[in-house]
PDB file of N, CA and C in Angstrom:
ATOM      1  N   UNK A   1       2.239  10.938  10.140  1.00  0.00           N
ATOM      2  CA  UNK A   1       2.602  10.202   8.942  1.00  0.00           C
ATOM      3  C   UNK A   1       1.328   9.645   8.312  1.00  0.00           C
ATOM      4  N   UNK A   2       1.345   9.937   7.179  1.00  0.00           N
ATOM      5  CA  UNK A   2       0.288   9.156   6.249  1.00  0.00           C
ATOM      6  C   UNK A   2      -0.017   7.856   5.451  1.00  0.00           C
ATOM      7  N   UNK A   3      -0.417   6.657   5.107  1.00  0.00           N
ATOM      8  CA  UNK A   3      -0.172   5.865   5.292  1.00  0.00           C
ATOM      9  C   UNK A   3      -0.809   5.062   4.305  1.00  0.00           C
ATOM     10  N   UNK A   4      -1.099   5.121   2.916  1.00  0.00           N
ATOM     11  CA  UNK A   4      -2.377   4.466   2.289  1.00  0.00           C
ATOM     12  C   UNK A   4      -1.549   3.300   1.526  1.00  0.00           C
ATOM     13  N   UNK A   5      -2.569   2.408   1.100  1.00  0.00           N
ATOM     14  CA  UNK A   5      -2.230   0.853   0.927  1.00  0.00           C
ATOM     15  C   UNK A   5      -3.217   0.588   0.199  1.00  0.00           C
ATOM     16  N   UNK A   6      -3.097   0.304  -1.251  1.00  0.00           N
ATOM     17  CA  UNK A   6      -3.818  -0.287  -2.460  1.00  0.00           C
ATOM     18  C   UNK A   6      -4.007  -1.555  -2.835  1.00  0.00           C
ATOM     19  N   UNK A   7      -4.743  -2.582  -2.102  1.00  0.00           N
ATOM     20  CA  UNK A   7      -4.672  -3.729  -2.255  1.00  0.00           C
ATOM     21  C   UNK A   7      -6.026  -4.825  -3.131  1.00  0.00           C
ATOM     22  N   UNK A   8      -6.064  -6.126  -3.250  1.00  0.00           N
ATOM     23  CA  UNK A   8      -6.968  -6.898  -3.603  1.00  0.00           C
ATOM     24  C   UNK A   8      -6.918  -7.961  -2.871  1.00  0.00           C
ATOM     25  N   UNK A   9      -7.935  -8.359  -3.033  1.00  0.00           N
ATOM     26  CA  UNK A   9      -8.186  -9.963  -2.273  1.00  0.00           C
ATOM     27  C   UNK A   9      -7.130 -11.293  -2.257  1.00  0.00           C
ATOM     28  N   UNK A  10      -6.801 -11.378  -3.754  1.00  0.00           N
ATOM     29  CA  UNK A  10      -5.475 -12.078  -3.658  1.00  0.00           C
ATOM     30  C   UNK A  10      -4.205 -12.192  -4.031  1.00  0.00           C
ATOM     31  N   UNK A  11      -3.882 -11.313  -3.486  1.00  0.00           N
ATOM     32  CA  UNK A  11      -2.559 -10.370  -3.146  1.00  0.00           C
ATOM     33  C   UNK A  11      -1.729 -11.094  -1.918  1.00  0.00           C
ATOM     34  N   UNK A  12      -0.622 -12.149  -1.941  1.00  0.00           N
ATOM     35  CA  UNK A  12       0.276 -12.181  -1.036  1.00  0.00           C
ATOM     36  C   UNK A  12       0.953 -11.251  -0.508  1.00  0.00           C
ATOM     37  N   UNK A  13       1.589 -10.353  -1.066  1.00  0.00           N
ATOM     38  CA  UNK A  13       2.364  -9.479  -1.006  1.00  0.00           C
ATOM     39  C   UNK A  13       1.488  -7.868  -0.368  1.00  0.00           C
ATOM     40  N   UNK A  14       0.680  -7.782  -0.702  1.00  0.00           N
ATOM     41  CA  UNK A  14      -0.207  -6.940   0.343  1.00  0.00           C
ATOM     42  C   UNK A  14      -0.795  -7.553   1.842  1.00  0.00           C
ATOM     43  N   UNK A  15      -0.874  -8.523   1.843  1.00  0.00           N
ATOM     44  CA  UNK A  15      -0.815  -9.303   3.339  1.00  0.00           C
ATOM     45  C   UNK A  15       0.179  -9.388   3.936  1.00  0.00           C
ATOM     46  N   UNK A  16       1.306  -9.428   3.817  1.00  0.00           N
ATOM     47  CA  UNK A  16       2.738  -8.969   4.058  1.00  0.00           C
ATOM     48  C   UNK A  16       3.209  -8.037   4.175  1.00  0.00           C
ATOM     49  N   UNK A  17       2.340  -6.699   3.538  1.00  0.00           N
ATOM     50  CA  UNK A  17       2.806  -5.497   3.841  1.00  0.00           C
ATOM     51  C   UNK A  17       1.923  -5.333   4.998  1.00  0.00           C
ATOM     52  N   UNK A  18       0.336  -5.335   5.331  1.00  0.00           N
ATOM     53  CA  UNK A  18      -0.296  -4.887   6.062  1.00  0.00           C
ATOM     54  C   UNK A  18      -0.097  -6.029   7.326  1.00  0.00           C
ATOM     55  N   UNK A  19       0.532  -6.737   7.261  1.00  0.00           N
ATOM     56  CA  UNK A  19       1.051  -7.667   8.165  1.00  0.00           C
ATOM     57  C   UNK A  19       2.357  -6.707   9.199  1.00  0.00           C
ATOM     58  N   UNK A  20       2.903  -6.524   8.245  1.00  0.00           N
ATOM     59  CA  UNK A  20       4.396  -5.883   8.486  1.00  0.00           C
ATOM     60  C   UNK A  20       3.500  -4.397   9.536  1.00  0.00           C
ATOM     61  N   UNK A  21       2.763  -3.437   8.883  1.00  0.00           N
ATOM     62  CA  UNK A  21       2.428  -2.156   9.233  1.00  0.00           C
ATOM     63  C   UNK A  21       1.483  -2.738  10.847  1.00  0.00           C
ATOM     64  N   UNK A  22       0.806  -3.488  10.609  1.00  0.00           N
ATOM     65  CA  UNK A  22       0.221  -4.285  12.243  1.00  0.00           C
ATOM     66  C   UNK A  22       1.179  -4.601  13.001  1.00  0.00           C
ATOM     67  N   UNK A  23       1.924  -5.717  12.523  1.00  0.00           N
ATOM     68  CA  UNK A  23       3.026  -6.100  13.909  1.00  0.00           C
ATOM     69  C   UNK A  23       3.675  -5.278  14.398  1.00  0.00           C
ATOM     70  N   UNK A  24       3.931  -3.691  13.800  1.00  0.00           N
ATOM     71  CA  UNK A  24       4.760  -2.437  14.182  1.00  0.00           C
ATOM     72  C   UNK A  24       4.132  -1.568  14.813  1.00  0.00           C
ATOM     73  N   UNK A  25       2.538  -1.546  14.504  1.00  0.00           N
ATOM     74  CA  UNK A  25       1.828  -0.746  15.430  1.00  0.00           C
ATOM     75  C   UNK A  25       1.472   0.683  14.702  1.00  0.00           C
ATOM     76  N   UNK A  26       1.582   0.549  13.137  1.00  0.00           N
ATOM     77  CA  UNK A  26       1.815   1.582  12.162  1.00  0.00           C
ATOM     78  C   UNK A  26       0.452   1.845  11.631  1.00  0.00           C
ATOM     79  N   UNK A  27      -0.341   2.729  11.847  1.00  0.00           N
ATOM     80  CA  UNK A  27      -1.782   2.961  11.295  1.00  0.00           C
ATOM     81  C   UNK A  27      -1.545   3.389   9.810  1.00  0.00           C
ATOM     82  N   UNK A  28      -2.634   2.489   8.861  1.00  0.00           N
ATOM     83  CA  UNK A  28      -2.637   2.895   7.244  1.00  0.00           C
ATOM     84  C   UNK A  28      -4.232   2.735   7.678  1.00  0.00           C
ATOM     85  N   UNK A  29      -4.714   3.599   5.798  1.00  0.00           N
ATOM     86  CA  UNK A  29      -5.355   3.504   5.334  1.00  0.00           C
ATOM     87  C   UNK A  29      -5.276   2.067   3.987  1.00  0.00           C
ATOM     88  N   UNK A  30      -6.183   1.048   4.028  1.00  0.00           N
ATOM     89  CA  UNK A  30      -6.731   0.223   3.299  1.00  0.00           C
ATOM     90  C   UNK A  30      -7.867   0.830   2.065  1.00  0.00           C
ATOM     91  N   UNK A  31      -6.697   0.958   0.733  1.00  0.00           N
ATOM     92  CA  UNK A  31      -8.207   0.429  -0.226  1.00  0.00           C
ATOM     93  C   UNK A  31      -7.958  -0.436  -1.191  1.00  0.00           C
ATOM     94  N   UNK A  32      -8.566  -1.709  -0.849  1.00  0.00           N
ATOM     95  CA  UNK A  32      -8.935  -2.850  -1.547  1.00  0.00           C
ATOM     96  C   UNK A  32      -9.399  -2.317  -2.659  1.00  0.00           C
ATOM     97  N   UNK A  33      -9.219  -2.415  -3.696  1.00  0.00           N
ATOM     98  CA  UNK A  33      -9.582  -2.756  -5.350  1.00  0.00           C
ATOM     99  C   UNK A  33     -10.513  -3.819  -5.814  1.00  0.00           C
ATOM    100  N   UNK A  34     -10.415  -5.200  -4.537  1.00  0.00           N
ATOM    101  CA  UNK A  34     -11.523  -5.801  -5.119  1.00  0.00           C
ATOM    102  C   UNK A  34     -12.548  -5.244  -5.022  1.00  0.00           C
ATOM    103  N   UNK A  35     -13.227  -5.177  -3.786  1.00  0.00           N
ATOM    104  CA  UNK A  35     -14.351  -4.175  -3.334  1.00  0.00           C
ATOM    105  C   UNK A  35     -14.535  -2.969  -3.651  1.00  0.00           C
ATOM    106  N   UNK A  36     -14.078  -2.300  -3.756  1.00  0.00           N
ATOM    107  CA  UNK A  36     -14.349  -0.894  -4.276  1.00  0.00           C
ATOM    108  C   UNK A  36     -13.696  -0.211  -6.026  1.00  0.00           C
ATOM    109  N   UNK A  37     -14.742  -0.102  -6.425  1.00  0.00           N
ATOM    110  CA  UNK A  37     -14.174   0.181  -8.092  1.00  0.00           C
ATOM    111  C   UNK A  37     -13.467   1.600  -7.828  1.00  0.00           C
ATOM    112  N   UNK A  38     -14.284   2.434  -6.882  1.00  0.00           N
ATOM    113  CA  UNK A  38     -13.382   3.481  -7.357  1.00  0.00           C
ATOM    114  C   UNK A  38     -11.406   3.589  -6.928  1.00  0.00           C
ATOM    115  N   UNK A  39     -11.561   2.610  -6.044  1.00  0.00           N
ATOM    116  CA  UNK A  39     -10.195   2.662  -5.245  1.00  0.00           C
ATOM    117  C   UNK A  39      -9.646   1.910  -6.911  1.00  0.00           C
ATOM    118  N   UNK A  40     -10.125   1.278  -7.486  1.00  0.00           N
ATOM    119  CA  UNK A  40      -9.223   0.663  -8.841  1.00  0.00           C
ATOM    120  C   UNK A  40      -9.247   1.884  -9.890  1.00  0.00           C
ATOM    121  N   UNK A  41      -9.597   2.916  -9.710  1.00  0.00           N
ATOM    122  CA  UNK A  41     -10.029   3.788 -10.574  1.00  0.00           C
ATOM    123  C   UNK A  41      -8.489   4.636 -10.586  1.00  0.00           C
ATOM    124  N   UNK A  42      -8.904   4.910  -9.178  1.00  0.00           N
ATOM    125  CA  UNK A  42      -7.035   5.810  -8.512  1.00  0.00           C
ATOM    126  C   UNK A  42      -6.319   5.059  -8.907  1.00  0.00           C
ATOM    127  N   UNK A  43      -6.050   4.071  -8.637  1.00  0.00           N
ATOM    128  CA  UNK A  43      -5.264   3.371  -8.636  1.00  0.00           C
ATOM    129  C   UNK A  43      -4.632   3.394 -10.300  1.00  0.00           C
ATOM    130  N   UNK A  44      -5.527   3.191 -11.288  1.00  0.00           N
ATOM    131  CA  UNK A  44      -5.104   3.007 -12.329  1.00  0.00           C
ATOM    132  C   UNK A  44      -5.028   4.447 -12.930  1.00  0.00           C
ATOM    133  N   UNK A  45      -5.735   5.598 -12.290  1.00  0.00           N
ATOM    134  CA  UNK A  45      -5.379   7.186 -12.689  1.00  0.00           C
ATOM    135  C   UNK A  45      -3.876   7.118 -12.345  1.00  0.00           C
ATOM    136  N   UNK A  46      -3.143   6.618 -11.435  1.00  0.00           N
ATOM    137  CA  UNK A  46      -1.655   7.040 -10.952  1.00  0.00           C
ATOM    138  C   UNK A  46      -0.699   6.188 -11.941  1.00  0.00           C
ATOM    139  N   UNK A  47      -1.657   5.486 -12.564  1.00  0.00           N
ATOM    140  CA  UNK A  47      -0.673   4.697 -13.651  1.00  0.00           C
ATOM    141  C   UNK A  47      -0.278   3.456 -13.186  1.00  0.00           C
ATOM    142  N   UNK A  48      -0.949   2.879 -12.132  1.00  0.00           N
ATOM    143  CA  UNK A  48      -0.508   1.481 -11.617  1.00  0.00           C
ATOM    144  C   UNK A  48      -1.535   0.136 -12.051  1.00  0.00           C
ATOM    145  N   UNK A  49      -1.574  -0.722 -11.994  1.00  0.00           N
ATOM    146  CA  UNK A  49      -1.628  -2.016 -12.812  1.00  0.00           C
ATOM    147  C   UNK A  49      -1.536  -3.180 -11.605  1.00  0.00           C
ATOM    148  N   UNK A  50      -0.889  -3.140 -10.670  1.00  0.00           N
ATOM    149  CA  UNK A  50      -0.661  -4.368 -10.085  1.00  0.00           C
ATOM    150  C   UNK A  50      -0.643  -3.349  -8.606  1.00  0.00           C
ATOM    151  N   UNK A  51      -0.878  -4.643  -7.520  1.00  0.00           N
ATOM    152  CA  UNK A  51      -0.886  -3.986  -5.836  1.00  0.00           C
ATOM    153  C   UNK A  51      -0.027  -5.601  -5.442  1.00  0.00           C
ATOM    154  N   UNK A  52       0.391  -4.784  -4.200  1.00  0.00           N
ATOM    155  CA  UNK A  52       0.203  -3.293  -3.388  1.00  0.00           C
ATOM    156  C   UNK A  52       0.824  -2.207  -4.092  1.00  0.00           C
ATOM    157  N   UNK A  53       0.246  -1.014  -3.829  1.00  0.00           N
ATOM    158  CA  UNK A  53       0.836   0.212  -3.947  1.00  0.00           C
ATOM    159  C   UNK A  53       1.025   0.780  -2.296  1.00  0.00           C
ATOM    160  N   UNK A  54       1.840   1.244  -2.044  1.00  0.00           N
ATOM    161  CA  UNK A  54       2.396   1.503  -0.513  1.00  0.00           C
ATOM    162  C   UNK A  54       2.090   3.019  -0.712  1.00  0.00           C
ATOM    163  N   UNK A  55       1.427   4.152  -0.270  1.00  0.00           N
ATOM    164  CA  UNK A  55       1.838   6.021  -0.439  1.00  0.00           C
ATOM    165  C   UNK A  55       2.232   5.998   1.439  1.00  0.00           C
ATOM    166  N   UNK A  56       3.289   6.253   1.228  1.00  0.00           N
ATOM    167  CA  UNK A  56       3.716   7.362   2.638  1.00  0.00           C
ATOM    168  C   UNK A  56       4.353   8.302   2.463  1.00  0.00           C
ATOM    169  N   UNK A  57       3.212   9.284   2.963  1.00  0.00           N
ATOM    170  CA  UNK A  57       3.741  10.855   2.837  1.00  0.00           C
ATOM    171  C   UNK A  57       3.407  11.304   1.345  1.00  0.00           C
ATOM    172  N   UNK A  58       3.129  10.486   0.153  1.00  0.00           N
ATOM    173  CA  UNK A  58       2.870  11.029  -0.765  1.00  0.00           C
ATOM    174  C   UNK A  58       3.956  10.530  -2.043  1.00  0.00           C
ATOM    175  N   UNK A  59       4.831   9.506  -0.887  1.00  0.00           N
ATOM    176  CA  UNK A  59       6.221   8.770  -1.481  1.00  0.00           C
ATOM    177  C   UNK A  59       5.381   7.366  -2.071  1.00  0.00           C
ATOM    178  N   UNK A  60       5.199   7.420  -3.193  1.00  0.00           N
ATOM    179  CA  UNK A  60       5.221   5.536  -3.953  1.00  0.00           C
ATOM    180  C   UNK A  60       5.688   4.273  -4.106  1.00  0.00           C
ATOM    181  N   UNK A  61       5.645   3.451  -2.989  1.00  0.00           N
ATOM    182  CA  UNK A  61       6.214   2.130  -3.186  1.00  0.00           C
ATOM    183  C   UNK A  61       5.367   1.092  -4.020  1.00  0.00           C
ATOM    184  N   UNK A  62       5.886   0.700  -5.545  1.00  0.00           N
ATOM    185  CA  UNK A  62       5.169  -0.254  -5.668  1.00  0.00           C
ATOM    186  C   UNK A  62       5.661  -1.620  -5.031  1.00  0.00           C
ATOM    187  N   UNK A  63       4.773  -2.614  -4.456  1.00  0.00           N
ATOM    188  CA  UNK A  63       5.068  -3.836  -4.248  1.00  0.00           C
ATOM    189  C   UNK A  63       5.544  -4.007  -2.601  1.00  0.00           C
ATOM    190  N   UNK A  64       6.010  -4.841  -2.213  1.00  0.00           N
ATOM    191  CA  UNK A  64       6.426  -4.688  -0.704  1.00  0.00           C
ATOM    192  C   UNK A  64       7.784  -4.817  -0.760  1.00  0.00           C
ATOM    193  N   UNK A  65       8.351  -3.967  -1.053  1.00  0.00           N
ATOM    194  CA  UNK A  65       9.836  -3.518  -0.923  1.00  0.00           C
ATOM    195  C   UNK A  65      10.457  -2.942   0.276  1.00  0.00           C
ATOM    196  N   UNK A  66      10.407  -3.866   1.570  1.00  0.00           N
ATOM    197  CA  UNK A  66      10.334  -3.258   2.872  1.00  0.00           C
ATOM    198  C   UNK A  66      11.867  -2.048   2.972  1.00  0.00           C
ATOM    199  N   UNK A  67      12.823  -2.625   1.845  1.00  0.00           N
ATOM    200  CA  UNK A  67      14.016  -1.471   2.045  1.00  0.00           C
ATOM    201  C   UNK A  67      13.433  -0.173   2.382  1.00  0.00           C
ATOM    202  N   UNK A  68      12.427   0.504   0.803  1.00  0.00           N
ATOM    203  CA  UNK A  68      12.302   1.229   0.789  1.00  0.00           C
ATOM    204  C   UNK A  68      11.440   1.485   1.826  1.00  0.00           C
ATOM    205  N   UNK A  69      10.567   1.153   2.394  1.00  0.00           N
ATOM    206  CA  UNK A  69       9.250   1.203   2.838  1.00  0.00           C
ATOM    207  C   UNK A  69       9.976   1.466   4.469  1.00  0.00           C
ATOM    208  N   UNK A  70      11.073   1.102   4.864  1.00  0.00           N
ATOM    209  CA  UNK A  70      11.777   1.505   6.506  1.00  0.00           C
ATOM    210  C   UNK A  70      12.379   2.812   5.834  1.00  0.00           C
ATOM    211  N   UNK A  71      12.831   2.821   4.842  1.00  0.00           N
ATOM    212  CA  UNK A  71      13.826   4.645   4.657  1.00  0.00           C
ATOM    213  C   UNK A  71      12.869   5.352   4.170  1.00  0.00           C
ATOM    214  N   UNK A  72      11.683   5.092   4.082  1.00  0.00           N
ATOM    215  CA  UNK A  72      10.625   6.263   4.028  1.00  0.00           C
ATOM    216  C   UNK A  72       9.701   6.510   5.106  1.00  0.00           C
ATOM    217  N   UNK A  73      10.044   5.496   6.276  1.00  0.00           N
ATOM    218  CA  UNK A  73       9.287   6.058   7.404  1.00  0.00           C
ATOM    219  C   UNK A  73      10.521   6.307   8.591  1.00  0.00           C
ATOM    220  N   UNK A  74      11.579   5.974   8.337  1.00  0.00           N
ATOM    221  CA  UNK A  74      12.954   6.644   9.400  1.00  0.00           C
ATOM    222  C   UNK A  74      12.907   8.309   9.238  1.00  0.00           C
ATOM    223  N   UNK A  75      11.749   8.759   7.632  1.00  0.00           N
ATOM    224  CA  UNK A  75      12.298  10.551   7.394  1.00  0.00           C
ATOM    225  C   UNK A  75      11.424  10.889   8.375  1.00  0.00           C
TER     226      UNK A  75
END
């Protein structure tokens, strides 16, 4: 499973997701937007504006919507 996570420095809601993916034992990829321009670059090529952006598998969660975010890793 693949696992990437679009975040910034002050982002509640991305600390909550990568909170959530740690306490489960779930390996992601982290790219911060503050630190890295190009990770804001993707980010805003995919048409997004605000983080977290969640990709598993290639599936788009914006925000920490854990509904979706358990029925896309139960597939």
């Amino acid at each position: 499973m693949n696992i990437e996570i679009y975040t910034n420095d002050k982002c509640g809601s991305c600390v909550k997701a990568k909170e959530y993916f740690d306490s489960n034992e779930i390996g992601y990829i982290e790219h911060n937007i503050s630190k890295n321009s190009n990770a804001r670059k993707e980010l805003i090529g995919m048409g997004y504006m605000s983080v977290p952006v969640i990709i598993i598998d290639g599936q788009h969660v914006l925000g920490f919507d854990l509904n979706r975010i358990k029925s896309l890793l139960d597939k």
